[in-house]
N, C-alpha and C. Protein backbone atom coordinates (compact mmCIF):
# COMPACT_ATOMS: atom_id res chain seq x y z
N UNK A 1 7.63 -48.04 -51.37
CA UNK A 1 7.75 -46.93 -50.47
C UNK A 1 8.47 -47.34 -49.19
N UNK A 2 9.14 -46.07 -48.51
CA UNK A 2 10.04 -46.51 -47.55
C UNK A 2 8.40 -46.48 -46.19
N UNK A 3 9.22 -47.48 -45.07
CA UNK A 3 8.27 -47.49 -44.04
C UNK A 3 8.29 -46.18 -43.16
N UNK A 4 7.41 -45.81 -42.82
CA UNK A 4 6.97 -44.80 -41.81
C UNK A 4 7.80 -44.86 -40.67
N UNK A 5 8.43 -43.65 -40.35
CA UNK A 5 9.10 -43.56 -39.55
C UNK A 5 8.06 -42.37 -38.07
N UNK A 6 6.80 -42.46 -38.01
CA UNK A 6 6.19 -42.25 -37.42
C UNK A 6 5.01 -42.55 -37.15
N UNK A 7 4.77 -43.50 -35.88
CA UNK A 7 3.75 -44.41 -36.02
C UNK A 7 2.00 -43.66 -36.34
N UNK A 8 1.94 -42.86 -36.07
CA UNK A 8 0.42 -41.94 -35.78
C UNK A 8 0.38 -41.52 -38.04
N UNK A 9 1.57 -41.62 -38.50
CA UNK A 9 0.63 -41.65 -40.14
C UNK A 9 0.07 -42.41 -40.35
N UNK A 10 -0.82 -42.45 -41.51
CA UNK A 10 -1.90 -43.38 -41.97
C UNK A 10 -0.92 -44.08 -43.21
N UNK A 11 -0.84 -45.54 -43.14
CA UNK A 11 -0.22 -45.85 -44.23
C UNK A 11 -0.95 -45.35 -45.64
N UNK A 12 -0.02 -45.55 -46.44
CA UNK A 12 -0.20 -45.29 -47.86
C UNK A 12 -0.01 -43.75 -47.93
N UNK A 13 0.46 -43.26 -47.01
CA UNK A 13 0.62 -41.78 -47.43
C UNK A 13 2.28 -41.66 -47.49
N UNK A 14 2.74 -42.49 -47.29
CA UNK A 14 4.44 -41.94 -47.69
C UNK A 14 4.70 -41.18 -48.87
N UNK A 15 3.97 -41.03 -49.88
CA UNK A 15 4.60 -40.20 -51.21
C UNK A 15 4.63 -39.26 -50.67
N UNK A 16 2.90 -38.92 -50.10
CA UNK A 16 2.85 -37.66 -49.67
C UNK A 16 3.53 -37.13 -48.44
N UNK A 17 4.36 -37.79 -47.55
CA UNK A 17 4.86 -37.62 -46.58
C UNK A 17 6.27 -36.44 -47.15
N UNK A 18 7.02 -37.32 -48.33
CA UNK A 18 8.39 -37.58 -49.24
C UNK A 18 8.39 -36.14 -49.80
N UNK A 19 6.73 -35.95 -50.77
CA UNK A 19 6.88 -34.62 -51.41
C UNK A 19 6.62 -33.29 -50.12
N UNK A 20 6.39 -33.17 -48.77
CA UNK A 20 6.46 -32.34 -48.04
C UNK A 20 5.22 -31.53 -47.25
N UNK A 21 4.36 -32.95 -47.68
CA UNK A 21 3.25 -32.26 -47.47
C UNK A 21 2.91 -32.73 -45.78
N UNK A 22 3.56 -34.00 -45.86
CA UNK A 22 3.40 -34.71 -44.16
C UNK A 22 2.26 -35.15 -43.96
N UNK A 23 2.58 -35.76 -42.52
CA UNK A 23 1.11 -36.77 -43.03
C UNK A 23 0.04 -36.17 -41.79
N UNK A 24 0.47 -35.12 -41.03
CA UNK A 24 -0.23 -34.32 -40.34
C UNK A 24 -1.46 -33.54 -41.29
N UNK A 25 -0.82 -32.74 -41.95
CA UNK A 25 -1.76 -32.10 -43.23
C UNK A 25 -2.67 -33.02 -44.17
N UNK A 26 -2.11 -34.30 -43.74
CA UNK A 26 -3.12 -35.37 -44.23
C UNK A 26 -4.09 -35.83 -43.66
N UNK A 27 -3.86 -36.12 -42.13
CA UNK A 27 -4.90 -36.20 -41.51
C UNK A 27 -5.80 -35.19 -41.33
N UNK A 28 -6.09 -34.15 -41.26
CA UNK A 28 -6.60 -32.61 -40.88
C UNK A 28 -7.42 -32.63 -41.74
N UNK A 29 -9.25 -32.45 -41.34
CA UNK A 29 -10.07 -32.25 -42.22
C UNK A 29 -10.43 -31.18 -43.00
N UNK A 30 -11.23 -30.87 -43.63
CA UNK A 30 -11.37 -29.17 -43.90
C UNK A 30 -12.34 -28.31 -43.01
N UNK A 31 -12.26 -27.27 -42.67
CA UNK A 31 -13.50 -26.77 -42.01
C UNK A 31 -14.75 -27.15 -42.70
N UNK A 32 -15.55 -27.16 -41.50
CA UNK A 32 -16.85 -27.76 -42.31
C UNK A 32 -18.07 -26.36 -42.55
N UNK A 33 -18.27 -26.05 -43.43
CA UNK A 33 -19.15 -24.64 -43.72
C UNK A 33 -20.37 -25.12 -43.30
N UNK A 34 -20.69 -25.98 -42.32
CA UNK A 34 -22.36 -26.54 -42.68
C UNK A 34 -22.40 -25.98 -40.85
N UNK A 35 -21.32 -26.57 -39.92
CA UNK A 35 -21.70 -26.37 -38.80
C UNK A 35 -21.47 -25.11 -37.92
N UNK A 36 -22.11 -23.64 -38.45
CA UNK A 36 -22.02 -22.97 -38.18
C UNK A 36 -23.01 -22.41 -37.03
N UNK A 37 -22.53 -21.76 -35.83
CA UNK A 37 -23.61 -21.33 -34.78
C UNK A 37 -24.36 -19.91 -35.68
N UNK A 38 -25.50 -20.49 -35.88
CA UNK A 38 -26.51 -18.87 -36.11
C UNK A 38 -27.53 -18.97 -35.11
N UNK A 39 -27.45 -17.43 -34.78
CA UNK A 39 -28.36 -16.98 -33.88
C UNK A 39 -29.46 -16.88 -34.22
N UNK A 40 -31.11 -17.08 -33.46
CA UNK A 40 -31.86 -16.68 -33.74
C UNK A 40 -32.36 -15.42 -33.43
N UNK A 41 -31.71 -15.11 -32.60
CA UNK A 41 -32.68 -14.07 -31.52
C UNK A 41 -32.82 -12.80 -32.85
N UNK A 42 -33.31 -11.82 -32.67
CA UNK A 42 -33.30 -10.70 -33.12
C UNK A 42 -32.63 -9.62 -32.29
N UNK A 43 -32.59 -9.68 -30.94
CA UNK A 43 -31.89 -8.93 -30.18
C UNK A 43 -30.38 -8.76 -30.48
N UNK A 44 -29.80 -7.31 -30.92
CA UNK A 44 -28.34 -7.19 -30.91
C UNK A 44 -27.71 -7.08 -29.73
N UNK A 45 -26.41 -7.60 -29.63
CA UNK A 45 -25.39 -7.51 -28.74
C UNK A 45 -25.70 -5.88 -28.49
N UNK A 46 -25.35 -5.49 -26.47
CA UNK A 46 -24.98 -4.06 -26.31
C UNK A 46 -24.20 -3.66 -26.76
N UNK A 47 -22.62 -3.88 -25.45
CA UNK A 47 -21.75 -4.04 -26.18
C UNK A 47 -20.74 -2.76 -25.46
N UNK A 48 -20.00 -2.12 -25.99
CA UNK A 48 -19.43 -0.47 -25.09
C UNK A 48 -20.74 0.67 -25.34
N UNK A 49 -21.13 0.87 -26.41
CA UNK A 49 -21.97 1.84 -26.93
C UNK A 49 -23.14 2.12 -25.97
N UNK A 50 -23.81 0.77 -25.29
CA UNK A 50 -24.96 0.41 -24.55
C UNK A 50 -24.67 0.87 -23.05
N UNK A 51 -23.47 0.33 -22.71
CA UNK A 51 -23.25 1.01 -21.51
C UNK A 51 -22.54 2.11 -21.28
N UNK A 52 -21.59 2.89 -22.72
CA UNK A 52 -21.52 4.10 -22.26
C UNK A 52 -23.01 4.88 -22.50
N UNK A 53 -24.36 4.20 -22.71
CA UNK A 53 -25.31 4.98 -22.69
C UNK A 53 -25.60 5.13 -21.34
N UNK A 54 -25.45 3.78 -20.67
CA UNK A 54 -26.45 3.74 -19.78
C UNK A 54 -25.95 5.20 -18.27
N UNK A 55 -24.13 4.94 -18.71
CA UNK A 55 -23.73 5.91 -17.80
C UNK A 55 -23.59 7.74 -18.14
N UNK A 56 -24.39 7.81 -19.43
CA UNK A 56 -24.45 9.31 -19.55
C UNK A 56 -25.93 9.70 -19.26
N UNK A 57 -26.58 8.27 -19.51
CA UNK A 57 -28.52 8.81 -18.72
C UNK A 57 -28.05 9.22 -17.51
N UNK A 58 -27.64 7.89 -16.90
CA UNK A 58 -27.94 8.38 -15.36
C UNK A 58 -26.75 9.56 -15.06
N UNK A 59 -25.92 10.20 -15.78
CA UNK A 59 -25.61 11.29 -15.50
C UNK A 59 -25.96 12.63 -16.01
N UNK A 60 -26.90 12.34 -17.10
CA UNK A 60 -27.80 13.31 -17.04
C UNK A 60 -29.03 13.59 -15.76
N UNK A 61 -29.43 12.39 -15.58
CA UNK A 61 -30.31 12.58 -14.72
C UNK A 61 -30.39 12.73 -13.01
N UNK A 62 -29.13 13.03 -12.75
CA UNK A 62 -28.55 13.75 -11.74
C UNK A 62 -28.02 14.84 -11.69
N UNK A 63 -28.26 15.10 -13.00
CA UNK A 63 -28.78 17.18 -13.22
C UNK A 63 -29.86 17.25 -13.35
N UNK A 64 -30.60 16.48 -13.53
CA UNK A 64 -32.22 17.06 -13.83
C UNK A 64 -33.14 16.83 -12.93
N UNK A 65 -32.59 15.80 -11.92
CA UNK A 65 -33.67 15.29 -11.14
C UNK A 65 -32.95 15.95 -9.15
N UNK A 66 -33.76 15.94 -8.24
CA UNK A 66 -33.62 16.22 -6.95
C UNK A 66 -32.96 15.11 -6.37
N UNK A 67 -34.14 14.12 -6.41
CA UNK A 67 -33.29 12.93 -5.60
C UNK A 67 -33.10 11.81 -6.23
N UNK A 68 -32.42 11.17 -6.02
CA UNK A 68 -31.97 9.75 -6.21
C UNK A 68 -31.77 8.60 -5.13
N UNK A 69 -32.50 7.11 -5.95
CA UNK A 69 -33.44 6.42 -4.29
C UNK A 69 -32.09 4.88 -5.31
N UNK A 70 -31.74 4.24 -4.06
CA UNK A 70 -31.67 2.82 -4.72
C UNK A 70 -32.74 1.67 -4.29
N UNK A 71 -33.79 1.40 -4.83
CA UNK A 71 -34.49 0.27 -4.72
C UNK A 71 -34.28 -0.98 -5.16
N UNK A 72 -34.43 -1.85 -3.80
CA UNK A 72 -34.24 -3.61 -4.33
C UNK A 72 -35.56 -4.49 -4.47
N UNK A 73 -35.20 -5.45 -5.44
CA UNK A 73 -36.43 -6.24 -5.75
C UNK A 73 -36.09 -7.49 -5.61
N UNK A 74 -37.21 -8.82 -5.96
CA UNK A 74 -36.88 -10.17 -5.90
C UNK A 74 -38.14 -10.11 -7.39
N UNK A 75 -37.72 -11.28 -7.98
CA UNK A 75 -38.41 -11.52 -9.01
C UNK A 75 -39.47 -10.21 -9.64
N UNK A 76 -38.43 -9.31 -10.41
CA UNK A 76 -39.61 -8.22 -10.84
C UNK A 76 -39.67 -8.76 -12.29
N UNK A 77 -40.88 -8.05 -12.36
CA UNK A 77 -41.28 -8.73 -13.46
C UNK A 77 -41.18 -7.68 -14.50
N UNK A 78 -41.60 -7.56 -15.44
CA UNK A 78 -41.92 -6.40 -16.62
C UNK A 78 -42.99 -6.23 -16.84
N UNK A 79 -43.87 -6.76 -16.27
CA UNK A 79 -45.30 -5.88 -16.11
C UNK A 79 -45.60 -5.05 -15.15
N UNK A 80 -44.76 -5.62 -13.88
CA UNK A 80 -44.35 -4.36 -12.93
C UNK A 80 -43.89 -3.26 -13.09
N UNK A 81 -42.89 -3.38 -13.24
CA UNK A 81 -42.05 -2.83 -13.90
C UNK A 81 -42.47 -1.56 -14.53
N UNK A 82 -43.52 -1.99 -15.65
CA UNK A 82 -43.97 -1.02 -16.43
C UNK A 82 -45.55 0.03 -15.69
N UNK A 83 -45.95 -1.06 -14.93
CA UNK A 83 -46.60 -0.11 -14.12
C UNK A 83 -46.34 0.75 -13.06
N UNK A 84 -45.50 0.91 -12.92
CA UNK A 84 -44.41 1.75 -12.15
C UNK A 84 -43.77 2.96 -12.82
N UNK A 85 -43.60 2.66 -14.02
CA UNK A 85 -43.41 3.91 -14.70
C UNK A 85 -44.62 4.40 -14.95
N UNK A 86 -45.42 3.61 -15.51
CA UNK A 86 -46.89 4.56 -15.50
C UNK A 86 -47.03 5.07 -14.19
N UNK A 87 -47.36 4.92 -13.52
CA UNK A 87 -47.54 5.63 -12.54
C UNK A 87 -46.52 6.92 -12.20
N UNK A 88 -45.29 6.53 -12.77
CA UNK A 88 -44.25 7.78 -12.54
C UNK A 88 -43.45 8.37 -13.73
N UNK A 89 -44.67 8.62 -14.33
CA UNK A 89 -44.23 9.37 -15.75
C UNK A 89 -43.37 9.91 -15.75
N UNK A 90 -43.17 11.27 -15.22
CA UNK A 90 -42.04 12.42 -15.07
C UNK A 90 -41.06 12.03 -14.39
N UNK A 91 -41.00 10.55 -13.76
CA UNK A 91 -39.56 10.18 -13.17
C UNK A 91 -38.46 9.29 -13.48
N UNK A 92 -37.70 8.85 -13.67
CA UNK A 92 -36.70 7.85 -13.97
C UNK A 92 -36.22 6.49 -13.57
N UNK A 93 -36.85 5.28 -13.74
CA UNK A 93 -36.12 3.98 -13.37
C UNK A 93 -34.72 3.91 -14.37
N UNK A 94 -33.67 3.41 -13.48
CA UNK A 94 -32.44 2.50 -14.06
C UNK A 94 -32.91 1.62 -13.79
N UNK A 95 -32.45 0.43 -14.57
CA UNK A 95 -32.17 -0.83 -14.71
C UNK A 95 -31.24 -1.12 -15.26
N UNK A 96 -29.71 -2.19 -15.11
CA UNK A 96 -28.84 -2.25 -15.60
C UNK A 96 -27.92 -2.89 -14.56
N UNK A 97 -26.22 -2.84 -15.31
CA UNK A 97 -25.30 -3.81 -14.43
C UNK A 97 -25.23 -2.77 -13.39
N UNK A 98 -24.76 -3.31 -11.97
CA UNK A 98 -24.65 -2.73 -10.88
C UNK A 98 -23.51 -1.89 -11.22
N UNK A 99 -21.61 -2.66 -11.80
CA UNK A 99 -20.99 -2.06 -12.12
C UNK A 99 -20.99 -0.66 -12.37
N UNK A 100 -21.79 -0.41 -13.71
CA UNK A 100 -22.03 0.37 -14.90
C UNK A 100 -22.76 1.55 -14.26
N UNK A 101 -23.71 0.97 -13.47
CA UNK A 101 -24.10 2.21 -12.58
C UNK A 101 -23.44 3.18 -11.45
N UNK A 102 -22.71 2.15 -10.50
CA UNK A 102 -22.01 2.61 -9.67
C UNK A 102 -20.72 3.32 -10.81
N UNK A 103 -20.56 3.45 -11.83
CA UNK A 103 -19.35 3.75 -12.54
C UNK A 103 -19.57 5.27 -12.51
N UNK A 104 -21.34 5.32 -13.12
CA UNK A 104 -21.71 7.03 -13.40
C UNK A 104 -21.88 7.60 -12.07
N UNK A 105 -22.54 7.09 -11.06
CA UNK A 105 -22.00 7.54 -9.92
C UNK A 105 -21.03 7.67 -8.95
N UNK A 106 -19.67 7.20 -9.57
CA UNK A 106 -18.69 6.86 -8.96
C UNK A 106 -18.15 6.71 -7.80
N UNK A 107 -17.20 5.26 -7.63
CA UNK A 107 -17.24 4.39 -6.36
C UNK A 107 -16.49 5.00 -5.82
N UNK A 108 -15.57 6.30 -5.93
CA UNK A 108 -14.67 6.83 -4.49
C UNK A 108 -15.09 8.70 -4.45
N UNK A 109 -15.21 9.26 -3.49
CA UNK A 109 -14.66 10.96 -3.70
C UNK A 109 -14.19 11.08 -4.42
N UNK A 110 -13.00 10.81 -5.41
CA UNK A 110 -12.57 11.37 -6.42
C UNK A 110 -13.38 11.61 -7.35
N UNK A 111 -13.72 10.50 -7.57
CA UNK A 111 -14.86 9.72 -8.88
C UNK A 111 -15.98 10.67 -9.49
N UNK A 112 -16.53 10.57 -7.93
CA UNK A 112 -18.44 11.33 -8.01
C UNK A 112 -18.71 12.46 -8.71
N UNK A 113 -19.95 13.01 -9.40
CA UNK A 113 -19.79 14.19 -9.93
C UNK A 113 -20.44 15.15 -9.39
N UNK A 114 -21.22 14.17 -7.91
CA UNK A 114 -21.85 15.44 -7.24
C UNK A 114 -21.28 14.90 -5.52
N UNK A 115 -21.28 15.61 -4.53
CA UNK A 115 -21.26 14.76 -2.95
C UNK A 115 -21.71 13.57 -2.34
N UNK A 116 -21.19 12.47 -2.32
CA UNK A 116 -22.10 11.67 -1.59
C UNK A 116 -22.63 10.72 -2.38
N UNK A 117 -22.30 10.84 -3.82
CA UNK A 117 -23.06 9.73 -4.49
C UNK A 117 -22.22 8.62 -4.38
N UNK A 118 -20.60 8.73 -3.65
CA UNK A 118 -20.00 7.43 -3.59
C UNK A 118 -20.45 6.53 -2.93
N UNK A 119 -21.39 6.90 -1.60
CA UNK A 119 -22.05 6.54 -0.82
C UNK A 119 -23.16 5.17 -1.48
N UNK A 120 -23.47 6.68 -1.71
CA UNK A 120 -25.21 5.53 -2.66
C UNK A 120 -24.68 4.53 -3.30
N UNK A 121 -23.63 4.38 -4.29
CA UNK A 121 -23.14 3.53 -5.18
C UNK A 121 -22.93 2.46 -4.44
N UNK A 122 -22.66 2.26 -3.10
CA UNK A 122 -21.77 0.93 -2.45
C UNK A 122 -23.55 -0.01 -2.11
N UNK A 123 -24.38 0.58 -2.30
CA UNK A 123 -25.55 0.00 -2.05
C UNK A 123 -25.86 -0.77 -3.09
N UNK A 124 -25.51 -0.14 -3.82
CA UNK A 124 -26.11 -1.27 -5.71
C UNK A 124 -25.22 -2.55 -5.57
N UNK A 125 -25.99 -3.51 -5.04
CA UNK A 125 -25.67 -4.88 -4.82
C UNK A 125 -26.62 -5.95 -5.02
N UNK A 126 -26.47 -6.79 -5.83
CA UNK A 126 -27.52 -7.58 -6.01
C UNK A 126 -28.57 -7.41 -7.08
N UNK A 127 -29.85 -7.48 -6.96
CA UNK A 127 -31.42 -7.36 -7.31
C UNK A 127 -31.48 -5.75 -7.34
N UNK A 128 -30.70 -5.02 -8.16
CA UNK A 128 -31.20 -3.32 -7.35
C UNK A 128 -30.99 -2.20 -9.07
N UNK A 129 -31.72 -1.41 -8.96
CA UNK A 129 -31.76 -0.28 -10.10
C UNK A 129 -31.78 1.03 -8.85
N UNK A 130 -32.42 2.07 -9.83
CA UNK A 130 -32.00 3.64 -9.64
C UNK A 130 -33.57 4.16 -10.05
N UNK A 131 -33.70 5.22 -9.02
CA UNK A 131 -35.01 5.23 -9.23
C UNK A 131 -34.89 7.28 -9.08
N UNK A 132 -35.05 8.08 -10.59
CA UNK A 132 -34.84 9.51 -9.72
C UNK A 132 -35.81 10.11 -9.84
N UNK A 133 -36.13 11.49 -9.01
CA UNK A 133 -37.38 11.75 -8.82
C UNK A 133 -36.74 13.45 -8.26
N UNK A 134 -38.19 13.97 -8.80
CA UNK A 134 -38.13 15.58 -7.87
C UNK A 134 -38.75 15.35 -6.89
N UNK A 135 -40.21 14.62 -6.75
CA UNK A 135 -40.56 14.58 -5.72
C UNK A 135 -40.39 14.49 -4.00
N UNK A 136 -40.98 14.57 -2.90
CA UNK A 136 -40.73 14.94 -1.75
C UNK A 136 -40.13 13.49 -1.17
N UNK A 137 -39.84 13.37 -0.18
CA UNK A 137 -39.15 11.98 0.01
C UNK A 137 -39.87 11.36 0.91
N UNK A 138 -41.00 11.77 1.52
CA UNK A 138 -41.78 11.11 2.59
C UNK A 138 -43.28 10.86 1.19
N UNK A 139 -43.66 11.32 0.27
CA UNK A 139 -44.26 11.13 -0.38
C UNK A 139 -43.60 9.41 -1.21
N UNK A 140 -42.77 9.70 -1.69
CA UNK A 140 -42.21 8.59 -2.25
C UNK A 140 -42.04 7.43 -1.53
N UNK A 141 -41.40 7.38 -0.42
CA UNK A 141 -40.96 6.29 0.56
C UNK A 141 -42.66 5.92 1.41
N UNK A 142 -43.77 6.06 1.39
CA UNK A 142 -45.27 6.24 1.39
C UNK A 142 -45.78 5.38 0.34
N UNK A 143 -45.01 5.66 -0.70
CA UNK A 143 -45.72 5.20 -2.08
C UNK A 143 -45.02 3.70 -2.16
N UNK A 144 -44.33 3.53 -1.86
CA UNK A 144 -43.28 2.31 -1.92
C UNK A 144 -43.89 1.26 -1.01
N UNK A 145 -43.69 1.63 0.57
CA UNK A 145 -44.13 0.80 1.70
C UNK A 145 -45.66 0.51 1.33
N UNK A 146 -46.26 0.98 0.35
CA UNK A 146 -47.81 0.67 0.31
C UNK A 146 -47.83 0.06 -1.07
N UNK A 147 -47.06 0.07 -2.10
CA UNK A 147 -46.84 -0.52 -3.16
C UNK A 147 -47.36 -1.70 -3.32
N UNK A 148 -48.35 -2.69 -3.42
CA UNK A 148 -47.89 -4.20 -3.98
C UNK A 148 -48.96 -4.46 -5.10
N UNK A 149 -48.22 -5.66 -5.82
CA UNK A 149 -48.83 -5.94 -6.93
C UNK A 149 -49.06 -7.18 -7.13
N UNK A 150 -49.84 -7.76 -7.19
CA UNK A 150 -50.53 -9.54 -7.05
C UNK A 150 -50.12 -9.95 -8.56
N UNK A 151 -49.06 -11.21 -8.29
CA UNK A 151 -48.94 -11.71 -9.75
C UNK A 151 -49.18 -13.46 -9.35
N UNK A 152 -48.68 -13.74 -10.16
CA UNK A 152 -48.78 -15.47 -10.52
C UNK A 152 -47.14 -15.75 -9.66
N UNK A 153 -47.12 -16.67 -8.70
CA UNK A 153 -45.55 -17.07 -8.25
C UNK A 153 -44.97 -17.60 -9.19
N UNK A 154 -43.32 -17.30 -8.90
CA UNK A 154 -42.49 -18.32 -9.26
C UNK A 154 -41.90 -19.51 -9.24
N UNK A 155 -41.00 -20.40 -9.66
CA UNK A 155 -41.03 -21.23 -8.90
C UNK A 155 -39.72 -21.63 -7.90
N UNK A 156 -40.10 -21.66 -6.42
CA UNK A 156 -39.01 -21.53 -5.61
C UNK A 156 -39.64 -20.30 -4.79
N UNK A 157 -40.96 -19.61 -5.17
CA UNK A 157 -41.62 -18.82 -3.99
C UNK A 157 -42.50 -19.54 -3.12
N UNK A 158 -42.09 -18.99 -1.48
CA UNK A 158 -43.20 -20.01 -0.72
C UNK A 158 -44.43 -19.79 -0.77
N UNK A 159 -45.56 -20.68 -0.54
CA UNK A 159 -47.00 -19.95 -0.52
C UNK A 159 -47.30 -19.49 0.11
N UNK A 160 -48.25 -18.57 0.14
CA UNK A 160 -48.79 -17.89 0.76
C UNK A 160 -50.28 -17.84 1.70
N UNK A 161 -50.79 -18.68 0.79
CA UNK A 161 -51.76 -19.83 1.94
C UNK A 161 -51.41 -21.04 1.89
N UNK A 162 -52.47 -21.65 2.69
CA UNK A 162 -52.49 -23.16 3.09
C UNK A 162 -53.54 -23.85 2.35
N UNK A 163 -53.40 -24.65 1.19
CA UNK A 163 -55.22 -25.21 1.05
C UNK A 163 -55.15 -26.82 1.53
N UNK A 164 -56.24 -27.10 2.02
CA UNK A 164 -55.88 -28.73 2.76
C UNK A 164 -56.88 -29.31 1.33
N UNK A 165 -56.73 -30.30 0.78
CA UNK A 165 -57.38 -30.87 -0.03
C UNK A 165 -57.88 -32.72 0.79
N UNK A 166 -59.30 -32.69 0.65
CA UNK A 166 -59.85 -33.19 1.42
C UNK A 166 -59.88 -34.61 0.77
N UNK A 167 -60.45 -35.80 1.67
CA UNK A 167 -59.87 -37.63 1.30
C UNK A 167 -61.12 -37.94 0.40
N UNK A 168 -60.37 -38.35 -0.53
CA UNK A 168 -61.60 -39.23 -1.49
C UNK A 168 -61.41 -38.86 -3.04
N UNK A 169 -62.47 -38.64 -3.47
CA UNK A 169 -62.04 -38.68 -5.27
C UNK A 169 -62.05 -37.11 -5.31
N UNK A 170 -61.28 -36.91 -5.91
CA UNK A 170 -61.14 -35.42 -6.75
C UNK A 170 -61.31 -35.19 -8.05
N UNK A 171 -62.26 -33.77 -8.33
CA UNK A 171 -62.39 -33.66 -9.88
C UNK A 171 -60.81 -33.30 -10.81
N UNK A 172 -59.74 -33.65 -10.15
CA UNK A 172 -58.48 -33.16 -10.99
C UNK A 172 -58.94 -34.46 -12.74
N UNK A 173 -58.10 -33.55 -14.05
CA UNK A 173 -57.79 -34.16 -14.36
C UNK A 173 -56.76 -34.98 -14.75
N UNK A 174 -56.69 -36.23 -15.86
CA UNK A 174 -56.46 -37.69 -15.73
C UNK A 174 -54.25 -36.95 -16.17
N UNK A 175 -54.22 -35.98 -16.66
CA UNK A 175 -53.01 -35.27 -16.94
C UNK A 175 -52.56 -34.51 -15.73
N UNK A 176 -53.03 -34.52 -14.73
CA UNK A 176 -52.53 -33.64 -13.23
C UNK A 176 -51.96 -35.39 -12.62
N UNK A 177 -51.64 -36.43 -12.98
CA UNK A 177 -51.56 -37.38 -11.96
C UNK A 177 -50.23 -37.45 -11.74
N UNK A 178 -49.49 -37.62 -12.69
CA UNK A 178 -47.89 -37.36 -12.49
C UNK A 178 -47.28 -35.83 -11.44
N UNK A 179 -48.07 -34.80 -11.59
CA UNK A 179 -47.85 -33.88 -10.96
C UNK A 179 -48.12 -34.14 -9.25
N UNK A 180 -49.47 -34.30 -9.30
CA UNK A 180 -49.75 -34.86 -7.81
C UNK A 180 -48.75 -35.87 -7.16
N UNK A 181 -48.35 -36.82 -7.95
CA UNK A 181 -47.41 -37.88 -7.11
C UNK A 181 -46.05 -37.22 -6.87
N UNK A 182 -45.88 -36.35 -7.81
CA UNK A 182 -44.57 -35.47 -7.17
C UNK A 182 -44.46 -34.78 -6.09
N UNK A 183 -45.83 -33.99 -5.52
CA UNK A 183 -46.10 -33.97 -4.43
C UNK A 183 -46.65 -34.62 -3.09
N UNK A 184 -46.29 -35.72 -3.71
CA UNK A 184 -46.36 -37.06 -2.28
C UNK A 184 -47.93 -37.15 -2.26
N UNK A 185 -48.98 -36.66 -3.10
CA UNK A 185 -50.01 -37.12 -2.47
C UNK A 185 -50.75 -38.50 -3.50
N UNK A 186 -51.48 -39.37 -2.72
CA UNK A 186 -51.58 -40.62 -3.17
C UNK A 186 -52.58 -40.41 -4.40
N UNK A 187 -52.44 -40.99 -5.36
CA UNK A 187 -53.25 -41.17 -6.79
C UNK A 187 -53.77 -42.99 -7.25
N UNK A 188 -55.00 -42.58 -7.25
CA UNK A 188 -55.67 -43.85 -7.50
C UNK A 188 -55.17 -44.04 -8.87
């Protein structure tokens, strides 16, 4: 066989170089059928379908409802969440992309489908949903400022008390010791 006139083939492939197959197509493995990403989740992709839903609720529900509130949160949870609708059966939480919302309420005068909702829209920033309601607005904004709900923190929330833990032996157990030394306090 003649010598390789390109250093990156693998010798012994010149026939196959000769009959046209090259020695690129030689090196090149086959796809491998084994390493495929499967999902576990059960949850389907939204997708367009999901959010042209989300923007014909909330434009239904700015025919059906009086007012419309934007409320912001920090770590809500879904047990909140859901007690909040219990409590407000006959009314409407959004939750969703800020985008997608500000879309059904649209971001200029042109846009909007009622006065003023271009307004509201520039507020959906961040941590924030849509909250609509017939109800009175000093009733609602009442219900809110008095709102709270005691959960378990997260982590990266500050505390909220102080506990001083006093010198000498403690009943912790023998699996809390690595934890404690992370917090600087001394472990026998």
């Amino acid at each position: 066989p003649a010598p390789s006139s390109r250093a990156d083939c693998l010798p012994g492939w010149g026939a196959r170089r000769r009959s046209g197959g090259g020695c690129r197509a030689a090196r090149r493995m086959p796809k491998s059928k084994r390493n495929k990403a499967v999902s576990l989740t059960k949850v389907k992709p939204g997708g367009r379908p999901k959010k042209e839903g989300l923007v014909q609720n909330v434009s239904e529900a700015l025919d059906q409802y009086e007012s419309i509130y934007v409320f912001k949160f920090d770590n809500l949870r879904a047990s909140t969440l859901k007690s909040l609708r219990q409590l407000h059966r006959e009314d409407r939480y959004f939750l969703g992309k800020n985008k997608i919302m500000q879309l059904a309420l649209g971001r200029t005068p042109e846009e909007e489908p009622k006065e003023n909702l271009h307004k509201l829209s520039q507020h959906l920033t961040g941590s924030s949903g849509l909250f609509c309601t017939s109800r009175p607005r000093k009733q609602i904004i009442d219900f809110f400022k008095k709102f709270v709900e005691t959960d378990y923190a997260r982590s990266g929330t500050p505390a909220t008390v102080t506990h001083t833990i006093p010198a000498g032996p403690l009943p912790f157990q023998h699996t809390m010791v690595d934890q404690l030394r992370k917090l600087g306090l001394p472990v026998m």
